[in-house]
N, C-alpha and C. Protein backbone atom coordinates (compact mmCIF):
# COMPACT_ATOMS: atom_id res chain seq x y z
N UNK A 1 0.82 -1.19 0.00
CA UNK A 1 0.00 0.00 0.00
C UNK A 1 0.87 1.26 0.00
N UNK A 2 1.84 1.14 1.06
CA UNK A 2 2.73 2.47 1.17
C UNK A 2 3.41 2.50 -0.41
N UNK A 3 3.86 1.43 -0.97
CA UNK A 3 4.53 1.55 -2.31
C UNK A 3 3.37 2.34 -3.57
N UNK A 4 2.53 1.57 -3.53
CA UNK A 4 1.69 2.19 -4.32
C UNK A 4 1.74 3.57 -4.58
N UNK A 5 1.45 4.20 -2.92
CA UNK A 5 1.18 5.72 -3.07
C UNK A 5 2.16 6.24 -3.03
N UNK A 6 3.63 6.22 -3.17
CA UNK A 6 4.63 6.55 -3.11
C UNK A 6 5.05 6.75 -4.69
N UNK A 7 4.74 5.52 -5.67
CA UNK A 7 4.49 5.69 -6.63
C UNK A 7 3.96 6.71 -7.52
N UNK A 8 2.67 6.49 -6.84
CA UNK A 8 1.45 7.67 -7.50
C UNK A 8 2.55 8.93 -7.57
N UNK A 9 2.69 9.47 -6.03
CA UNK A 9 3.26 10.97 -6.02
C UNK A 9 4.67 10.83 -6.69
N UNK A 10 5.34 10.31 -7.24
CA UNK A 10 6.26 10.32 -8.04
C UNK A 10 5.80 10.66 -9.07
N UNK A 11 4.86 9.79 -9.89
CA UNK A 11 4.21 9.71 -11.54
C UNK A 11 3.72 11.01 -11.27
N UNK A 12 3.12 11.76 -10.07
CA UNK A 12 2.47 13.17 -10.20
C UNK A 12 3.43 13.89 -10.42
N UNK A 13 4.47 14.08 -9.32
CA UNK A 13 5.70 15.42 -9.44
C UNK A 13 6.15 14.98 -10.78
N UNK A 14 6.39 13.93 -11.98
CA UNK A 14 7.23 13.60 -13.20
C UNK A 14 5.69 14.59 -14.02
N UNK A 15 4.73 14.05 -14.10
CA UNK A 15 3.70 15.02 -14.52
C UNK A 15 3.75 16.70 -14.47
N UNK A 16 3.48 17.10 -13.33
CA UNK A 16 3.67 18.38 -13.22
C UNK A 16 5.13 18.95 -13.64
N UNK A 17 6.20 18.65 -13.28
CA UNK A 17 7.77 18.83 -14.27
C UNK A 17 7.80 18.69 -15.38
N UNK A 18 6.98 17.64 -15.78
CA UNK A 18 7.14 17.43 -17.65
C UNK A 18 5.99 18.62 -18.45
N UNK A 19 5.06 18.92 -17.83
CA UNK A 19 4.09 20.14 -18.27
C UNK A 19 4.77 21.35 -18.05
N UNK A 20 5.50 21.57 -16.83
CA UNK A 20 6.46 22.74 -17.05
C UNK A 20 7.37 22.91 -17.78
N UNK A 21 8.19 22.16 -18.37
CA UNK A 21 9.69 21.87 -19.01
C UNK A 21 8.59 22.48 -20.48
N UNK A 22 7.70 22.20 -20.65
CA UNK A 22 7.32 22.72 -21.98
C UNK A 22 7.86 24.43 -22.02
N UNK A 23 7.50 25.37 -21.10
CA UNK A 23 7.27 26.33 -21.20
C UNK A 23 8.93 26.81 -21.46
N UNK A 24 8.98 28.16 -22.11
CA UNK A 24 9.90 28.76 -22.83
C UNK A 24 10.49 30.00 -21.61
N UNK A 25 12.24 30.09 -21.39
CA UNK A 25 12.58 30.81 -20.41
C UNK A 25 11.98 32.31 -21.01
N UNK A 26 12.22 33.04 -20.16
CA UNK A 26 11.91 34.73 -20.86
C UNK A 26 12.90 35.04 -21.24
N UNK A 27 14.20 34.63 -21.80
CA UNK A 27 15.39 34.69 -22.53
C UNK A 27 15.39 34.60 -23.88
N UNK A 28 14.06 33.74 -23.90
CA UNK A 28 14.02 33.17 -25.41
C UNK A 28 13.23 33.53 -26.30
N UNK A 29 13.51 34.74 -26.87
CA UNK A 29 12.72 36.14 -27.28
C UNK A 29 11.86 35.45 -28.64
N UNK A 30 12.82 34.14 -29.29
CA UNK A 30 11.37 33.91 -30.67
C UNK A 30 10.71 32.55 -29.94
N UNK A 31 11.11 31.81 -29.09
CA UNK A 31 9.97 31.07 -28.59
C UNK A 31 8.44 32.51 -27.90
N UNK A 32 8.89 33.59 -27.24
CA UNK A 32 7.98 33.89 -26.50
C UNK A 32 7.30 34.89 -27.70
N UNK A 33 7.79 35.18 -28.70
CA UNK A 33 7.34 35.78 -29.68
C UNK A 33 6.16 34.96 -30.27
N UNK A 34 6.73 33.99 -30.48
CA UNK A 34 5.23 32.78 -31.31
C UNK A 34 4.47 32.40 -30.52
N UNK A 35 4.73 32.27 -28.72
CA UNK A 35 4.15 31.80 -28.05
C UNK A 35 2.58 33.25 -27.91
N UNK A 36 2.79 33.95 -28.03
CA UNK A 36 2.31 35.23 -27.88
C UNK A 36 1.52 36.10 -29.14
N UNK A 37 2.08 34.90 -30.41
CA UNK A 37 1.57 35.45 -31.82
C UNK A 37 0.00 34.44 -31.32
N UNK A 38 -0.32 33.57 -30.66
CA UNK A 38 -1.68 32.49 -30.43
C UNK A 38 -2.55 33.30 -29.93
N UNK A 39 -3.59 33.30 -30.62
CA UNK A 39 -4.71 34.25 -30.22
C UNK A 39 -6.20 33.24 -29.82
N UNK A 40 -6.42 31.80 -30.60
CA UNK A 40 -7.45 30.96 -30.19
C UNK A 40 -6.91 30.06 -28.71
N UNK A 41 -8.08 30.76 -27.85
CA UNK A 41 -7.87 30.22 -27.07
C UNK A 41 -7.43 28.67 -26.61
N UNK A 42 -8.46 27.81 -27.16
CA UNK A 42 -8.63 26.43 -27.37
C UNK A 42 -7.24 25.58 -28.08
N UNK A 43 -6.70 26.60 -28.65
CA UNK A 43 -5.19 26.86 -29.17
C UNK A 43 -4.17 26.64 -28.17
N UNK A 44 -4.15 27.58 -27.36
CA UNK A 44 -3.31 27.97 -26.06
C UNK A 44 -3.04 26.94 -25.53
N UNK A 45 -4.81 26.54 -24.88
CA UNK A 45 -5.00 25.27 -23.58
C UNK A 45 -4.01 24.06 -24.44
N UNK A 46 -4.29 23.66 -25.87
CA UNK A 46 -3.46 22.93 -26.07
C UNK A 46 -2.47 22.95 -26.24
N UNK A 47 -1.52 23.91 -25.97
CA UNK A 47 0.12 23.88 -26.01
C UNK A 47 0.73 24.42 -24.78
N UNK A 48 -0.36 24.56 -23.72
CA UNK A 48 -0.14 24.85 -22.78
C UNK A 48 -0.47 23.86 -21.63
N UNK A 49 -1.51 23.51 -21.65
CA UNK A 49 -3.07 23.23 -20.32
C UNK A 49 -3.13 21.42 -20.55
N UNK A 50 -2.81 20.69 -21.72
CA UNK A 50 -3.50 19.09 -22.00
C UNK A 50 -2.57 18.73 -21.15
N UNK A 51 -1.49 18.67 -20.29
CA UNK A 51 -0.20 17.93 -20.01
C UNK A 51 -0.66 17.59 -18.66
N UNK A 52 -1.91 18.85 -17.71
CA UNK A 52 -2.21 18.44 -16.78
C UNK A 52 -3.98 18.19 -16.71
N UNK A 53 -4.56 18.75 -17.51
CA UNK A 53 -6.11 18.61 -18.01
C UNK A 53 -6.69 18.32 -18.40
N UNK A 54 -5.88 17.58 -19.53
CA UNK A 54 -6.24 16.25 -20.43
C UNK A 54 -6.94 17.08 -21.74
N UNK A 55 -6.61 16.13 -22.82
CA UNK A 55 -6.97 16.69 -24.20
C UNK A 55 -8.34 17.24 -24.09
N UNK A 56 -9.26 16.32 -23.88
CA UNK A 56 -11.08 16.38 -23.80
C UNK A 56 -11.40 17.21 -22.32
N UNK A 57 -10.44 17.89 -21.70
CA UNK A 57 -10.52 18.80 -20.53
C UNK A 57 -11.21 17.78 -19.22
N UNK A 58 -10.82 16.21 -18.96
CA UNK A 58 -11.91 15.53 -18.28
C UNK A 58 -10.53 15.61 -17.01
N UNK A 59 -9.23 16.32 -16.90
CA UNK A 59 -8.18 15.87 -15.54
C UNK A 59 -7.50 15.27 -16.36
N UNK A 60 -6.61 14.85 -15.19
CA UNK A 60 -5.49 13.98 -15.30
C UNK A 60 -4.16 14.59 -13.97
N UNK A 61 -3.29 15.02 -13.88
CA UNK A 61 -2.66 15.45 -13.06
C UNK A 61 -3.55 16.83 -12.29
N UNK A 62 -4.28 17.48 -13.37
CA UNK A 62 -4.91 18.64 -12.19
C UNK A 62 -6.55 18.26 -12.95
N UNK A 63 -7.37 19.05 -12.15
CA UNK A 63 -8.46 19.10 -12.25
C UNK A 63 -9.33 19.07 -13.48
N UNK A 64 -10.73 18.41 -13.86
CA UNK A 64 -11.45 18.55 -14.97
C UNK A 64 -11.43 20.05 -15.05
N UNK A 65 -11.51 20.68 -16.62
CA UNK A 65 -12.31 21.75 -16.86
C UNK A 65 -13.52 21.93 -17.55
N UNK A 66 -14.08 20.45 -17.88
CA UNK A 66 -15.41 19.90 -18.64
C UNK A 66 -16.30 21.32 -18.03
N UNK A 67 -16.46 21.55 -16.76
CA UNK A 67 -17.27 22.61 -16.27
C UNK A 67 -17.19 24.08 -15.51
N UNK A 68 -15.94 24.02 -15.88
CA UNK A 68 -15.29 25.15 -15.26
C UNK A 68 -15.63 26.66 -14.96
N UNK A 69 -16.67 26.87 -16.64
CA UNK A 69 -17.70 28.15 -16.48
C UNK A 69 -18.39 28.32 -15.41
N UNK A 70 -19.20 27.11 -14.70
CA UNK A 70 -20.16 26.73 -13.88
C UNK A 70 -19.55 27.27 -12.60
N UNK A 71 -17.83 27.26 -11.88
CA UNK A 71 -17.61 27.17 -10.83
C UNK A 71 -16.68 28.79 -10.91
N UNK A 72 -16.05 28.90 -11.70
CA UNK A 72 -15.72 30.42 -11.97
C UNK A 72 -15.73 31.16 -13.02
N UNK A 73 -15.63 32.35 -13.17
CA UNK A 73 -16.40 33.52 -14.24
C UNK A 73 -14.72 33.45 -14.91
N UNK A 74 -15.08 34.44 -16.21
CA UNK A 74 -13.69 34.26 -17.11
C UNK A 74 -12.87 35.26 -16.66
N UNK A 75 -13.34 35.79 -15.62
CA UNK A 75 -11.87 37.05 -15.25
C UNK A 75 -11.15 35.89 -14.26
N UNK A 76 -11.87 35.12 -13.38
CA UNK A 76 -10.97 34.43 -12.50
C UNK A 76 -10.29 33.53 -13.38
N UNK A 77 -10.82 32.52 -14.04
CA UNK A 77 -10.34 31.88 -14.22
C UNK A 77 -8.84 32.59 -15.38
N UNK A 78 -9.11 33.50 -16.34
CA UNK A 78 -7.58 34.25 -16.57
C UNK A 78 -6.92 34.28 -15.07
N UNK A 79 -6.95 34.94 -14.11
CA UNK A 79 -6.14 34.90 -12.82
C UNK A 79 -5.41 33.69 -13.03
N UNK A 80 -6.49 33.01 -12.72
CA UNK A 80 -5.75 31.25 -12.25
C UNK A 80 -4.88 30.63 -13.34
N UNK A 81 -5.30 30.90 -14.74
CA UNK A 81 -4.32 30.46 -15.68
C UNK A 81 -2.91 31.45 -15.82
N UNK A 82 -3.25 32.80 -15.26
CA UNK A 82 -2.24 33.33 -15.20
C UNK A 82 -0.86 33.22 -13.52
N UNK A 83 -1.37 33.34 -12.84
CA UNK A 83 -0.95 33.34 -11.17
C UNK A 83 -0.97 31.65 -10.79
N UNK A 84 -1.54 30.90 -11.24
CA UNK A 84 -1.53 29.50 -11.03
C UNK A 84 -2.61 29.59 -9.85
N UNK A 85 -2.99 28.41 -9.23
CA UNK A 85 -3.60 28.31 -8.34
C UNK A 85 -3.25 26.27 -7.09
N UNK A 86 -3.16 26.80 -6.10
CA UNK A 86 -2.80 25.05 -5.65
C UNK A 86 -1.51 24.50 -6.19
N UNK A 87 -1.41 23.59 -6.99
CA UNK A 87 0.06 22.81 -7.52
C UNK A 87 0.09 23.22 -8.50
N UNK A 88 -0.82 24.27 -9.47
CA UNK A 88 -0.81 24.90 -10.82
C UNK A 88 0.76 25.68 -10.38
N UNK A 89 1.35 25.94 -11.21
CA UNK A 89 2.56 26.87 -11.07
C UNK A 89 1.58 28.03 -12.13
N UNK A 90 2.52 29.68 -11.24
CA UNK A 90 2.17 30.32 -12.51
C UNK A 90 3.08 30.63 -13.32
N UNK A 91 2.87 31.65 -14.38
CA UNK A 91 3.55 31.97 -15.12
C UNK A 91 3.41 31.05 -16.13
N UNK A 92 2.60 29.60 -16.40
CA UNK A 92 1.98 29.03 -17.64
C UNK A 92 1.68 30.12 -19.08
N UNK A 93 1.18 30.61 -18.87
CA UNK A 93 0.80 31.64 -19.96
C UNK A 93 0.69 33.06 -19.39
N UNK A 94 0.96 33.90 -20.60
CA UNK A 94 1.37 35.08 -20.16
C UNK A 94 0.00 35.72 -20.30
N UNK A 95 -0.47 37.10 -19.60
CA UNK A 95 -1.42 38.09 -19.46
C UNK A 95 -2.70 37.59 -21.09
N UNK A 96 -2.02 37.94 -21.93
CA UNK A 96 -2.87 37.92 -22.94
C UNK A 96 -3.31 36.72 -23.59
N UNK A 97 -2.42 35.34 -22.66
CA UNK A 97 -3.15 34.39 -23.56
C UNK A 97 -3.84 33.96 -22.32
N UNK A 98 -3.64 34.52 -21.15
CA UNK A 98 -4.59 33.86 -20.14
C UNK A 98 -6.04 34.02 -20.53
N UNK A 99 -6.35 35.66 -20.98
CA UNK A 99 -7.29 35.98 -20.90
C UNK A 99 -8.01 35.10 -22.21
N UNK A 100 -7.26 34.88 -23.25
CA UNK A 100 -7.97 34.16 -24.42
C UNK A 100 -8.19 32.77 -24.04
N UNK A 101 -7.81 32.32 -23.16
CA UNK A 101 -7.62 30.86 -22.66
C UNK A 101 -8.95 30.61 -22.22
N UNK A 102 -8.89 31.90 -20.99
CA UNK A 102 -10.44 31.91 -19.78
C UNK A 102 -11.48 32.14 -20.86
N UNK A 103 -12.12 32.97 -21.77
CA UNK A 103 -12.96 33.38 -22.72
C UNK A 103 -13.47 31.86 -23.18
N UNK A 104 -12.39 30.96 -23.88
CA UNK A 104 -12.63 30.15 -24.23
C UNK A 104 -13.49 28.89 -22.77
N UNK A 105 -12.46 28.87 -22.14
CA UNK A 105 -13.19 27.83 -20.66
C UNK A 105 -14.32 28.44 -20.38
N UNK A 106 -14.62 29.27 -19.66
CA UNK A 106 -15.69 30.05 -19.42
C UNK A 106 -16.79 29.60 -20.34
N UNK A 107 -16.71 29.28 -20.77
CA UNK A 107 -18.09 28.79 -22.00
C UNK A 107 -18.20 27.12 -21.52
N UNK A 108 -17.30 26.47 -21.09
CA UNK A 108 -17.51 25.14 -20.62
C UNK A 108 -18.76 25.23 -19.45
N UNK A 109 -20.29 24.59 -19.59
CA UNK A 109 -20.46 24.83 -18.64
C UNK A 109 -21.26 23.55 -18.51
C-alpha cells in the first residue's frame, strides 16, 4: 500500500515537471514571440493546459475543466491560468493568452 502511493506521487511530481519543461525561459525572445503570436484560445490550452487537463478537458494530473464556467467567471479563471492556483505553477501563460484561454473555458459549462 505504502509503495503504491509513493508511486502515484512520483508519476504526479514527473507530470507536473514534464508540463512545465514545456514552457519557454523569458530569454528566449522567438519562442515567447510565437508563443504570444496564439490568439485561439482552445489553441493555447493545447500547447499549454492538456499535459495536466487532459486533451477532452476531463483531468489527469490537475483538475477537470469539462465545467469550469459553472464554478468560476472568465476574469478568475484568466487569474488562475495566469498566477496559477494550488500545484498549478504560474507563469503558464502570459497576461494575454490567459485571458484568451479563460474566454474560451468560461463557455464550458
Amino acid at each position: 500500500m505504502k509503495k503504491s502511493g509513493f508511486t502515484l506521487l512520483i508519476m504526479a511530481m514527473l507530470f507536473v515537471l514534464a508540463a512545465c519543461g514545456g514552457s519557454s525561459s523569458s530569454g528566449d525572445k522567438e519562442s515567447s514571440k510565437s508563443a504570444s503570436t496564439v490568439s485561439s484560445g482552445e489553441e493555447i490550452y493545447q500547447q499549454n493546459c492538456i499535459g495536466c487537463h487532459g486533451k477532452d478537458l476531463s483531468g489527469g494530473g490537475g483538475p477537470s475543466l469539462k465545467e469550469v464556467g459553472k464554478k468560476y467567471n472568465e476574469t478568475e479563471i484568466a487569474d488562475i491560468a495566469k498566477n496559477g492556483i494550488g500545484s498549478m505553477p504560474s507563469g503558464m501563460v502570459d497576461e494575454k493568452q490567459a485571458k484568451e484561454v479563460a474566454k474560451w473555458l468560461a463557455e464550458k459549462k
